[in-house]
C-alpha atoms as a PDB file:
ATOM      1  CA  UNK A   1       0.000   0.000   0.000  1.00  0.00           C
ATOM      2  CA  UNK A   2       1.147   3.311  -0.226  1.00  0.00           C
ATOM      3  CA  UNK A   3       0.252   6.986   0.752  1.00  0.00           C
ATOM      4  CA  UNK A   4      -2.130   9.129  -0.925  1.00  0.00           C
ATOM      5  CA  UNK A   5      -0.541  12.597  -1.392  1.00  0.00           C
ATOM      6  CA  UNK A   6      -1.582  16.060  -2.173  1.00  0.00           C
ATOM      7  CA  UNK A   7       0.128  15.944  -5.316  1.00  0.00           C
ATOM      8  CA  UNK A   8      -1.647  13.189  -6.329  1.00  0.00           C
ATOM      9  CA  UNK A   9      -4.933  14.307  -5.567  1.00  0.00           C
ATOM     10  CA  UNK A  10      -4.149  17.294  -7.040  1.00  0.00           C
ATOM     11  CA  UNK A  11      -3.091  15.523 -10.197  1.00  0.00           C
ATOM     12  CA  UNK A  12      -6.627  13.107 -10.839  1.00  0.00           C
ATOM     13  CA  UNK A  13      -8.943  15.539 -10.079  1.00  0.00           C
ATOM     14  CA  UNK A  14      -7.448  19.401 -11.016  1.00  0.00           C
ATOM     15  CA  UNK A  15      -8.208  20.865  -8.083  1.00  0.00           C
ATOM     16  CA  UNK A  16      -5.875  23.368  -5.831  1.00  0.00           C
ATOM     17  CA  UNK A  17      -3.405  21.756  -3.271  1.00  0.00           C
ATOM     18  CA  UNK A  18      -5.072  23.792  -0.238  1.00  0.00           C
ATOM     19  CA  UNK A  19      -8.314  21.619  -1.208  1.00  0.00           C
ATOM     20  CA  UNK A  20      -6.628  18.855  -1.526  1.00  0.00           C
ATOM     21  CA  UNK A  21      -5.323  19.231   1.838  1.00  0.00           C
ATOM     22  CA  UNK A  22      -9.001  20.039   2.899  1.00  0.00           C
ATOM     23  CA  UNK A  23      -9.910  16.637   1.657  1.00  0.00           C
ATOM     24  CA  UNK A  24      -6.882  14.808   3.585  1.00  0.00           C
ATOM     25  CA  UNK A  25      -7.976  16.552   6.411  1.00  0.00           C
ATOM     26  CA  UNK A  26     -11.711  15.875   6.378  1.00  0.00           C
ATOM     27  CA  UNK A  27     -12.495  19.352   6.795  1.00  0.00           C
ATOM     28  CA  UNK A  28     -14.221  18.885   2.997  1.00  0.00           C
ATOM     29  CA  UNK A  29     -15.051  15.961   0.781  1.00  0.00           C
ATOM     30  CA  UNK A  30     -14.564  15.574  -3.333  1.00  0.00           C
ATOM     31  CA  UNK A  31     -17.669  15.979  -5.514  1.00  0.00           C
ATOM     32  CA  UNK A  32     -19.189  12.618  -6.572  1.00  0.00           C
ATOM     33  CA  UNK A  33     -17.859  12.934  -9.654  1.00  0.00           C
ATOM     34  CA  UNK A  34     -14.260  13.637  -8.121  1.00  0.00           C
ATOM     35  CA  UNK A  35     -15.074  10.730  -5.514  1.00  0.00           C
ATOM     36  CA  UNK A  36     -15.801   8.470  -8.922  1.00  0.00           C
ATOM     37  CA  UNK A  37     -12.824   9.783 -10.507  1.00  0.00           C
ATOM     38  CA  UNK A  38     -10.083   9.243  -7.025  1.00  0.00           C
ATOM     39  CA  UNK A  39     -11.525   5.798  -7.247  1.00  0.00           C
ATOM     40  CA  UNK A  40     -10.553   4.816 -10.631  1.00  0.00           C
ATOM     41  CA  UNK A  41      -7.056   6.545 -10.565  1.00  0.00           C
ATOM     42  CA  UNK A  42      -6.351   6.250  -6.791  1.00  0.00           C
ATOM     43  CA  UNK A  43      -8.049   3.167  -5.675  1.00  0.00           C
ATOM     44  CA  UNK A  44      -9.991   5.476  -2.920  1.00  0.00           C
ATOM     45  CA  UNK A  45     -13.459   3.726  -2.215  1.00  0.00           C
ATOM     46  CA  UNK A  46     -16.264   5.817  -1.260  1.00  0.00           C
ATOM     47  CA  UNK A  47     -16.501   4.665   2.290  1.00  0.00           C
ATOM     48  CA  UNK A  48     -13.095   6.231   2.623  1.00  0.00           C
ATOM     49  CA  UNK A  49     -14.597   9.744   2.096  1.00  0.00           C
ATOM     50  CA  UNK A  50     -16.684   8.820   5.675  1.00  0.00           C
ATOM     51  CA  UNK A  51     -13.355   9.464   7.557  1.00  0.00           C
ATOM     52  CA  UNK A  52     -10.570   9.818   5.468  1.00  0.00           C
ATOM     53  CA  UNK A  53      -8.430  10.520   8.079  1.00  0.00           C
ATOM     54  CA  UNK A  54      -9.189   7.130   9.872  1.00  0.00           C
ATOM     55  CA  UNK A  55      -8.802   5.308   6.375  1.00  0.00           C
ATOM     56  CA  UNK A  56      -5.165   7.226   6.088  1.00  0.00           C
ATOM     57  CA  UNK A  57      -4.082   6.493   9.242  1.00  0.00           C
ATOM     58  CA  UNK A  58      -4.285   2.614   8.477  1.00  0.00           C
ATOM     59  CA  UNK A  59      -3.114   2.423   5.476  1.00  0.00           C
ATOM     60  CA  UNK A  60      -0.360   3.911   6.803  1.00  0.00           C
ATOM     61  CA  UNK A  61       0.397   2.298   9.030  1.00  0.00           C
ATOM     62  CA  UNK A  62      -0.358  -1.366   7.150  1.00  0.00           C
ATOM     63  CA  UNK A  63       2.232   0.201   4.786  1.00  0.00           C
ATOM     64  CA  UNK A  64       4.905   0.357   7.557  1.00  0.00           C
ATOM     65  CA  UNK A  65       4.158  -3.289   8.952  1.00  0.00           C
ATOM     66  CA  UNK A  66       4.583  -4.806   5.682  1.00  0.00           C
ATOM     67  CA  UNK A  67       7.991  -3.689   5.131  1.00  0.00           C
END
């Protein structure tokens, strides 16, 4: 697994990095048509967008125990 970065949000959807921090954050989520779009190219499921900072968190950390 690996971490999902500003860059690449900012990347699939064309959107600024501040709201692509937002969306890391939690303090906004995507439109459905970015959510649809994060999926494809980032693998993000739509549950994610719940509490993204949650799903982050354990990915992350799954990331660092497989290595």
């Amino acid at each position: 697994m690996k971490t999902i970065t500003v860059k690449q949000i900012t990347n699939a959807i064309n959107v600024s990095d501040n709201l692509a921090r937002k969306y890391l954050r939690g303090a906004n989520k995507p439109s459905y048509e970015n959510m649809l779009i994060l999926n494809k190219k980032l693998k993000i499921p739509f549950t994610a967008w719940i509490d993204i900072v949650s799903y982050l968190n354990v990915r992350q950390v799954r990331h660092k125990q497989i290595r």
